[in-house]
Protein backbone atom coordinates (compact mmCIF):
# COMPACT_ATOMS: atom_id res chain seq x y z
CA UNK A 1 -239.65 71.68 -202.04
CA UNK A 2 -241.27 75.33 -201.38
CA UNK A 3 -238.79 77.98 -199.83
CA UNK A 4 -240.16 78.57 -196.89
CA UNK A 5 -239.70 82.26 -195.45
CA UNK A 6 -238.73 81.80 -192.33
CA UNK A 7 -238.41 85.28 -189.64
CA UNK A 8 -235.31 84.45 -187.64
CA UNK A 9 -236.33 86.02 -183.33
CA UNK A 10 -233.94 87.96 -181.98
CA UNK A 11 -233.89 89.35 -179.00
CA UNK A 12 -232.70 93.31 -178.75
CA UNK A 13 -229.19 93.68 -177.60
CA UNK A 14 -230.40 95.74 -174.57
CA UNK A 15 -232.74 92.21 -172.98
CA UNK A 16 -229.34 90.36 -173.46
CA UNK A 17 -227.29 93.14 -171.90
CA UNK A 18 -229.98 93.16 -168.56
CA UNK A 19 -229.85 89.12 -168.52
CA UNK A 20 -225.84 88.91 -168.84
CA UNK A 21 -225.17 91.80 -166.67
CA UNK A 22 -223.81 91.35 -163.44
CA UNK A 23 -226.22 92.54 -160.00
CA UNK A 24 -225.25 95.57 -158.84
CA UNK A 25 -223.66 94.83 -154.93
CA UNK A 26 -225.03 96.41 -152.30
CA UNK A 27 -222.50 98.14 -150.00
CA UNK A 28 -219.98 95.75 -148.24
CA UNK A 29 -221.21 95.63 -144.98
CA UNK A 30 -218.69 97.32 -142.44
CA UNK A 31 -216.56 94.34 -140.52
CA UNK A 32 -216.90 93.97 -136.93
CA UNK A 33 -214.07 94.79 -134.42
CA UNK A 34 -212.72 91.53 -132.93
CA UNK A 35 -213.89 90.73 -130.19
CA UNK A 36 -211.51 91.44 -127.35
CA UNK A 37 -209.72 87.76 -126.19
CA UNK A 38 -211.54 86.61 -122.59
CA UNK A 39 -207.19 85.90 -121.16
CA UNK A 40 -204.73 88.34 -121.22
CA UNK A 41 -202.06 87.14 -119.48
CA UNK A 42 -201.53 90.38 -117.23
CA UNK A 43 -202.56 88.75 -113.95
CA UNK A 44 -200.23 86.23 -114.41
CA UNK A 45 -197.28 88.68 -115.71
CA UNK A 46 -198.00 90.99 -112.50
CA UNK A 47 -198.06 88.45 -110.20
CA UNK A 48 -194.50 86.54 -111.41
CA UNK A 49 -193.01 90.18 -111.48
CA UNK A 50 -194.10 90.44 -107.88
CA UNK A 51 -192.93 87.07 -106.97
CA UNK A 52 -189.34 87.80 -108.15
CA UNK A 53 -188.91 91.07 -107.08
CA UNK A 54 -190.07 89.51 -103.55
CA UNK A 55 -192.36 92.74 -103.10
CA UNK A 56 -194.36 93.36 -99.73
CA UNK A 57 -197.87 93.50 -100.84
CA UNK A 58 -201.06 94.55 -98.70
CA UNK A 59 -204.22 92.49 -99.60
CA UNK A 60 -207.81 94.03 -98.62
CA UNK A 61 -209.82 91.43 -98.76
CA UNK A 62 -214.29 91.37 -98.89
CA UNK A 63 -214.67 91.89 -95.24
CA UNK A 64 -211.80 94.60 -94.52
CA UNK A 65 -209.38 92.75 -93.17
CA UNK A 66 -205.34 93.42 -94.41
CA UNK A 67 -202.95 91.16 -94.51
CA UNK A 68 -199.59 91.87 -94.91
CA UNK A 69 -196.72 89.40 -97.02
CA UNK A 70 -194.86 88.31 -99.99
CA UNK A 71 -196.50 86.25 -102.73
CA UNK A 72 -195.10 83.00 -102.71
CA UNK A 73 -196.60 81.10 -105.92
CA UNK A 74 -200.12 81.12 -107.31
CA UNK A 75 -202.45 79.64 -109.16
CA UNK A 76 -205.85 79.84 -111.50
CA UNK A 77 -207.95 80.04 -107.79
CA UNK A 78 -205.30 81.08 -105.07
CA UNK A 79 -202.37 82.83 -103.98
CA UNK A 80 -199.81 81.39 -101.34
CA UNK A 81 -198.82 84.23 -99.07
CA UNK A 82 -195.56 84.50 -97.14
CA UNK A 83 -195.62 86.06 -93.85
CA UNK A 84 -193.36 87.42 -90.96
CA UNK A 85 -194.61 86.86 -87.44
CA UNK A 86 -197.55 85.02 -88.56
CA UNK A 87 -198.33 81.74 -90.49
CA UNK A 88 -198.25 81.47 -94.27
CA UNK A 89 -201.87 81.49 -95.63
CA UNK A 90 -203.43 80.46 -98.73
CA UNK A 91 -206.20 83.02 -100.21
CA UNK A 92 -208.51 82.53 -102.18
CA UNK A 93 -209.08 85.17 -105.43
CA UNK A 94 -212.13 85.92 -105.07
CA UNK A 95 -211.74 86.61 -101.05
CA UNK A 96 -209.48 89.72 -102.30
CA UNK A 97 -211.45 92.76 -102.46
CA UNK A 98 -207.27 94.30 -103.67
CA UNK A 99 -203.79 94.43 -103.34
CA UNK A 100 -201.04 97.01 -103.83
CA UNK A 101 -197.71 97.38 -102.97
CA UNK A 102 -196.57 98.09 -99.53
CA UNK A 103 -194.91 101.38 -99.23
């Protein structure tokens, strides 16, 4: 059998450096702010305060009208108003233009 000369291929160490070598990242994008949560809970908390504390409150509602009373429970669409010299009335939320305190 003849020797045969055989050339052994190598690549250069720089190709196998390129090939191995990670991608360079691109800058992480910047994270969003959270979005804000759609319930808060501060209606509720404002109104239960109210409703202990037995507070006079004026409601304004759409048309101008005031009413004068005391909330008396509520719920996700209404409030049950308490009032003296007139009948209790249920309003609706979105009738109320707003409400404060009676001074």
């Amino acid at each position: 059998m003849e020797a045969v000369n055989r050339k052994l291929i190598r690549p250069s160490l720089n190709e196998i450096k390129e090939q191995i070598a990670p991608p360079r990242r691109a800058a992480p994008p910047q994270q969003k702010k959270p979005v804000p949560p759609d319930h808060t809970n501060a209606e509720n908390f404002y109104y239960v305060k109210q409703m202990q504390a037995k507070t006079p409150m004026v409601f304004v509602l759409c048309d101008g009208e005031t009413l004068h009373g005391v909330i008396e429970w509520y719920d996700r669409c209404c409030l049950k108003v308490n009032r003296e010299g007139s009948p209790n009335i249920l309003l609706y939320k979105p009738a109320i233009k707003y409400m404060y305190k009676e001074a």
